[in-house]
Protein backbone atom coordinates (compact mmCIF):
# COMPACT_ATOMS: atom_id res chain seq x y z
CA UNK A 1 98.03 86.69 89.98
CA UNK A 2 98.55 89.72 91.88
CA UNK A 3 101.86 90.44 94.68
CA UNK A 4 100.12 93.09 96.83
CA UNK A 5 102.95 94.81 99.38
CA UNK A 6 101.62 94.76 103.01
CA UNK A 7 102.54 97.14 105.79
CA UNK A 8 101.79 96.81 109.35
CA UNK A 9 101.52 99.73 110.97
CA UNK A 10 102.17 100.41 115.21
CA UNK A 11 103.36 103.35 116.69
CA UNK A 12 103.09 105.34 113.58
CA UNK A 13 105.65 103.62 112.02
CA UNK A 14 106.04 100.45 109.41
CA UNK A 15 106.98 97.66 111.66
CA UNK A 16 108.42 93.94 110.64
CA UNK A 17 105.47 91.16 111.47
CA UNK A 18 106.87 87.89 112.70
CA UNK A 19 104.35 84.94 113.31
CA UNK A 20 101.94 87.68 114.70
CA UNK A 21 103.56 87.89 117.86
CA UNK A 22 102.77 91.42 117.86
CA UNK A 23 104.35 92.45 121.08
CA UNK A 24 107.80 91.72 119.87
CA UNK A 25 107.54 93.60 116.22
CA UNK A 26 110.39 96.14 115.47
CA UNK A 27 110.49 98.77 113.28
CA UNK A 28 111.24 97.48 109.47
CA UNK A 29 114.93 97.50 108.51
CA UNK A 30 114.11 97.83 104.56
CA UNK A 31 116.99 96.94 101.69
CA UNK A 32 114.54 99.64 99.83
CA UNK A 33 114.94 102.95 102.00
CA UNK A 34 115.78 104.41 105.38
CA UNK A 35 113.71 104.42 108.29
CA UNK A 36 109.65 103.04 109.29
CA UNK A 37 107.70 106.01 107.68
CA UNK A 38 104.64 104.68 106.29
CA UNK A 39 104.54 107.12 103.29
CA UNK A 40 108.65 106.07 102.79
CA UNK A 41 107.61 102.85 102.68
CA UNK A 42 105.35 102.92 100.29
CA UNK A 43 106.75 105.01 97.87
CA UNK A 44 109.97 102.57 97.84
CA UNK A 45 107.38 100.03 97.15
CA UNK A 46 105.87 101.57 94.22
CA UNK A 47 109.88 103.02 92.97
CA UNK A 48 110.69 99.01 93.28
CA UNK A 49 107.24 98.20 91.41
CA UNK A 50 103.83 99.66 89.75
CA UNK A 51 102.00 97.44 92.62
CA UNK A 52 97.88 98.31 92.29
CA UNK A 53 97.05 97.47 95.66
CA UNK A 54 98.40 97.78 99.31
CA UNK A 55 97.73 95.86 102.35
CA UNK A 56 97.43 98.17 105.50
CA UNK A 57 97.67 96.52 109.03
CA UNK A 58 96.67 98.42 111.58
CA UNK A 59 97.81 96.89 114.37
CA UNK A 60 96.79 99.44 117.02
CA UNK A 61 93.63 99.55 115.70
CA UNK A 62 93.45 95.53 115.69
CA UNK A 63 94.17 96.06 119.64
CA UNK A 64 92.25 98.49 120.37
CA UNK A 65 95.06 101.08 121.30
CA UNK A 66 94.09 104.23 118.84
CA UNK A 67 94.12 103.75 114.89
CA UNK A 68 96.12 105.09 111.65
CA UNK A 69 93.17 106.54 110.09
CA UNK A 70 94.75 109.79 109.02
CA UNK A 71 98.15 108.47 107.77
CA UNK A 72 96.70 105.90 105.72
CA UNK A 73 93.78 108.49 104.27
CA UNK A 74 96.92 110.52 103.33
CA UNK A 75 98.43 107.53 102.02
CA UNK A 76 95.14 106.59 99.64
CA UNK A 77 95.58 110.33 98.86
CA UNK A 78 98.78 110.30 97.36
CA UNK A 79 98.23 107.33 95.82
CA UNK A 80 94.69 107.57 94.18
CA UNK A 81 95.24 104.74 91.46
CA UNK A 82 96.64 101.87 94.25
CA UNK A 83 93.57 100.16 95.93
CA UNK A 84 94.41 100.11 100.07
CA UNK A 85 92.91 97.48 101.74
CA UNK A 86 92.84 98.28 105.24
CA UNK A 87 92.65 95.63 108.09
CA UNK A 88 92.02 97.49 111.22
CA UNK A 89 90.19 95.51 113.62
CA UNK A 90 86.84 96.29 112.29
CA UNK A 91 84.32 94.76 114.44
CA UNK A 92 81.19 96.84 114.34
CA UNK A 93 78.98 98.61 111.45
CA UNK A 94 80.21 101.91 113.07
CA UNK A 95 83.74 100.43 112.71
CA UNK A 96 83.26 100.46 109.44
CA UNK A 97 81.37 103.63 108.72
CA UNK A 98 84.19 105.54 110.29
CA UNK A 99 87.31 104.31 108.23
CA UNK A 100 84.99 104.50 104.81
CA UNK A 101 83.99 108.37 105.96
CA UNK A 102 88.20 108.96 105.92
CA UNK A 103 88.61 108.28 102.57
CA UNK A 104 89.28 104.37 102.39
CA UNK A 105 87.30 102.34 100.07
CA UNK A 106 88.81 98.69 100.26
CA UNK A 107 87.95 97.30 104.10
CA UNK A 108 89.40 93.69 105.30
CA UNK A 109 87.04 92.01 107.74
CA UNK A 110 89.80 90.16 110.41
CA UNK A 111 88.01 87.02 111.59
CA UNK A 112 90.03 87.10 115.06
CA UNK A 113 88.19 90.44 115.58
CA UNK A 114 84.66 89.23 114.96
CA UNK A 115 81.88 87.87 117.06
CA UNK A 116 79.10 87.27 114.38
CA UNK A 117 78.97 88.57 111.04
CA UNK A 118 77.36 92.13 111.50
CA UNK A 119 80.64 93.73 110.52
CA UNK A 120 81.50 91.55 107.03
CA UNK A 121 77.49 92.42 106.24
CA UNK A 122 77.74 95.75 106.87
CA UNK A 123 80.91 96.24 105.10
CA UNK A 124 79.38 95.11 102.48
CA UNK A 125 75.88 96.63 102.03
CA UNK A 126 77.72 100.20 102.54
CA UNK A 127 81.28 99.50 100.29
CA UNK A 128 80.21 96.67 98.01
CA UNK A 129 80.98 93.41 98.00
CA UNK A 130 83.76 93.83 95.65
CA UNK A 131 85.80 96.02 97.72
CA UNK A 132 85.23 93.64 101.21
CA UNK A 133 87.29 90.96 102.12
CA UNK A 134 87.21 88.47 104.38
CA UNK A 135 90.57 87.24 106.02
CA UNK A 136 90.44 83.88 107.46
CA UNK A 137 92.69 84.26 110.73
CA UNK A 138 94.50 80.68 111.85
CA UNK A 139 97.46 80.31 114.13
CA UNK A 140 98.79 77.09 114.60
CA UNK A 141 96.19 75.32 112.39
CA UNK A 142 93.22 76.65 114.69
CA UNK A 143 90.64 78.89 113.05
CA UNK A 144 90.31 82.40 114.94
CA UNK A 145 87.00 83.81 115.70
CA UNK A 146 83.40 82.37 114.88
CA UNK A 147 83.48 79.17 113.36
CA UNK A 148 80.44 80.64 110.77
CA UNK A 149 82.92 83.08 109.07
CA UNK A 150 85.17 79.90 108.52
CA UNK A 151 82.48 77.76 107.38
CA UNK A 152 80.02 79.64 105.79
CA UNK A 153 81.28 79.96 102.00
CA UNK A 154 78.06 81.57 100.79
CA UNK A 155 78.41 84.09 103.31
CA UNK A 156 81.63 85.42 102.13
CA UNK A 157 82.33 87.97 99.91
CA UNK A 158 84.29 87.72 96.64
CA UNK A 159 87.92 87.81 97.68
CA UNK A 160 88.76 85.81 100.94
CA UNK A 161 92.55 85.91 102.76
CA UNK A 162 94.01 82.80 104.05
CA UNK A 163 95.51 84.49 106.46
CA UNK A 164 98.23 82.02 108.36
CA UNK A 165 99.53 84.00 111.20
CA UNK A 166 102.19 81.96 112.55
CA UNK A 167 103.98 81.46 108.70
CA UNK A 168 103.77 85.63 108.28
CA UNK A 169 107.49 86.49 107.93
CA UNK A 170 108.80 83.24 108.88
CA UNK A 171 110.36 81.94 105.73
CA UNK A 172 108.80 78.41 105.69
CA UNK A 173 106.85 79.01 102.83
CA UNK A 174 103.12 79.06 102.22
CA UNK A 175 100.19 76.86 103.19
CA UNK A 176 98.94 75.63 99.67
CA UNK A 177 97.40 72.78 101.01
CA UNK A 178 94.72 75.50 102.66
CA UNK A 179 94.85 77.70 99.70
CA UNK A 180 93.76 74.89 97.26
CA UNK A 181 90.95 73.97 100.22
CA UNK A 182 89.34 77.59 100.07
CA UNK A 183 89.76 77.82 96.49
CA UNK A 184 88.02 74.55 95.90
CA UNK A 185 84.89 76.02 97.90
CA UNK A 186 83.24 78.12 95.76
CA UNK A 187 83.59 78.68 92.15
CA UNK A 188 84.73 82.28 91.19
CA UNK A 189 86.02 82.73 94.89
CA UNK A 190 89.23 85.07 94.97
CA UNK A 191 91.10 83.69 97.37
CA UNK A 192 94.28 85.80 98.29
CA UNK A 193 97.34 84.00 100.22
CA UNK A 194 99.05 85.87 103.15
CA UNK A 195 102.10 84.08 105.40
CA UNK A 196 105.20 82.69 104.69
CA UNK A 197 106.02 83.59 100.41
CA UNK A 198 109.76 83.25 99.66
CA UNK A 199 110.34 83.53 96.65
CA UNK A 200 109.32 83.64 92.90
CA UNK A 201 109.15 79.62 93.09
CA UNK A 202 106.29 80.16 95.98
CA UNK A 203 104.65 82.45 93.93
CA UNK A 204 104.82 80.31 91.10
CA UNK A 205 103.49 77.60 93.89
CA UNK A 206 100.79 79.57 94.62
CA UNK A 207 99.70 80.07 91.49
CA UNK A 208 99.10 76.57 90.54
CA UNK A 209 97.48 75.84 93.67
CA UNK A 210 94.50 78.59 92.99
CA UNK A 211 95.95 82.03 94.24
CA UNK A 212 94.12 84.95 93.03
CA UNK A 213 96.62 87.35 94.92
CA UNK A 214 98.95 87.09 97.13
CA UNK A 215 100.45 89.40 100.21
CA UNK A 216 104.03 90.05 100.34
CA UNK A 217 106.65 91.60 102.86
CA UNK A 218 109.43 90.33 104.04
CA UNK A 219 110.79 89.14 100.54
CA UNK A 220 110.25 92.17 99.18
CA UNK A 221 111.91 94.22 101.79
CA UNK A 222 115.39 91.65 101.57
CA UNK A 223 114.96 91.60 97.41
CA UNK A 224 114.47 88.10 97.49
CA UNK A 225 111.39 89.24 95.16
CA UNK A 226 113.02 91.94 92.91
CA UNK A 227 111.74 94.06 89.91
CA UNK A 228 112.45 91.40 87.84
CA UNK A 229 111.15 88.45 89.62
CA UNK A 230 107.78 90.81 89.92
CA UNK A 231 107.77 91.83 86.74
CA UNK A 232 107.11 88.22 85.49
CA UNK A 233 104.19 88.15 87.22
CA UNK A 234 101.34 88.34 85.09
CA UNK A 235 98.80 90.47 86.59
CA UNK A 236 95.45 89.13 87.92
CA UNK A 237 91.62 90.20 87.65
CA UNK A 238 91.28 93.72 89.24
CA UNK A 239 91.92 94.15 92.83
CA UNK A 240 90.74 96.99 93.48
CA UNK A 241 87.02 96.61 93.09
CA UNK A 242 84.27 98.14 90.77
């Protein structure tokens, strides 16, 4: 199983998610380095541990308020041999087109931001279905956006996010329950936990409830997942595509 950092990006700076009341997220206060700066961020990320993916939030792009297309091109860049998944809204074919001609090859179809499934089709005829996932938006046990995204396993691509909104950087722990539900869906299905991971015991959690990967911030930014916790971690099947 993979731990793949994320970073949520507003304002051009790394900000702390809570519940995904967005209006109320701060700047990060990191235990790993000074400051919000994306690139700071990640490179304390990769000092704490060889991680070979990122996930990128782009939260203005998400609501509609401009995008971090350049910074996290620069950031893919630097970083050739870490896989960025990018979740920025993307709700159209063009959507997509755009953030694959800057230089990112790993796009994350939202489900809040969908009206259909034009966007997880296209982003899949034009990137591959190996470097497309789907995240399956909840909040408060109610699924966000169309219901076919949600219910449609053989529409989905390989990896899927059970994406809880209201658990991300709570501290209550993860929804296994739901995990174990997706996983059980579809044989082969890579299904990639986000909201709510502690600790190593979660992780260990998620593990035996059918994690492929799982997406990490809070715990890494207050060390209660440290180099050595991570480094028992036995790493999954590629994440970063063909």
């Amino acid at each position: 199983m993979d731990v793949i950092p994320v970073i949520d990006l507003l304002g051009a700076q790394v900000v702390h998610a809570r519940r995904g009341e967005r209006d109320r997220y701060r700047p990060i206060d990191s235990s790993l380095t000074a400051g919000a700066v994306p690139e700071d961020i990640v490179g304390a990320l990769l000092a704490l541990h060889p991680f070979r993916a990122c996930y990128v939030a782009d939260l203005d792009a998400i609501r509609g308020s401009g995008d971090h297309r350049t910074a996290v091109a620069a950031l893919q860049a630097r970083w050739p041999e870490v896989a960025f998944w990018v979740d920025a809204g993307l709700a159209t074919p063009g959507d997509c087109r755009r953030w694959l001609d800057a230089g990112i090859g790993h796009l994350v179809i939202g489900s809040e931001s969908q009206t259909g499934t034009d966007a997880l089709e296209a982003a899949m005829a034009m990137a591959g279905a190996d470097r497309v996932a789907l995240s399956l938006d909840i909040r408060q046990g109610r699924p966000l956006g169309p219901a076919v995204l949600h219910e449609r396993a053989d529409l989905w691509p390989a990896r899927v996010i059970a994406m809880t909104l209201d658990r991300v950087g709570s501290g209550e722990g993860p929804d296994l329950e739901r995990i174990a539900a997706l996983a059980a869906l579809r044989p082969g299905l890579r299904v990639w936990a986000a909201g709510g991971v502690r600790d190593a015991t979660d992780l260990d959690a998620l593990a035996a409830h059918g994690a492929d990967s799982v997406l990490v911030a809070s715990a890494l930014h207050d060390r209660r997942l440290d180099a050595a916790a991570l480094g028992r971690v036995p790493p999954g099947p590629a994440v970063a595509g063909a």
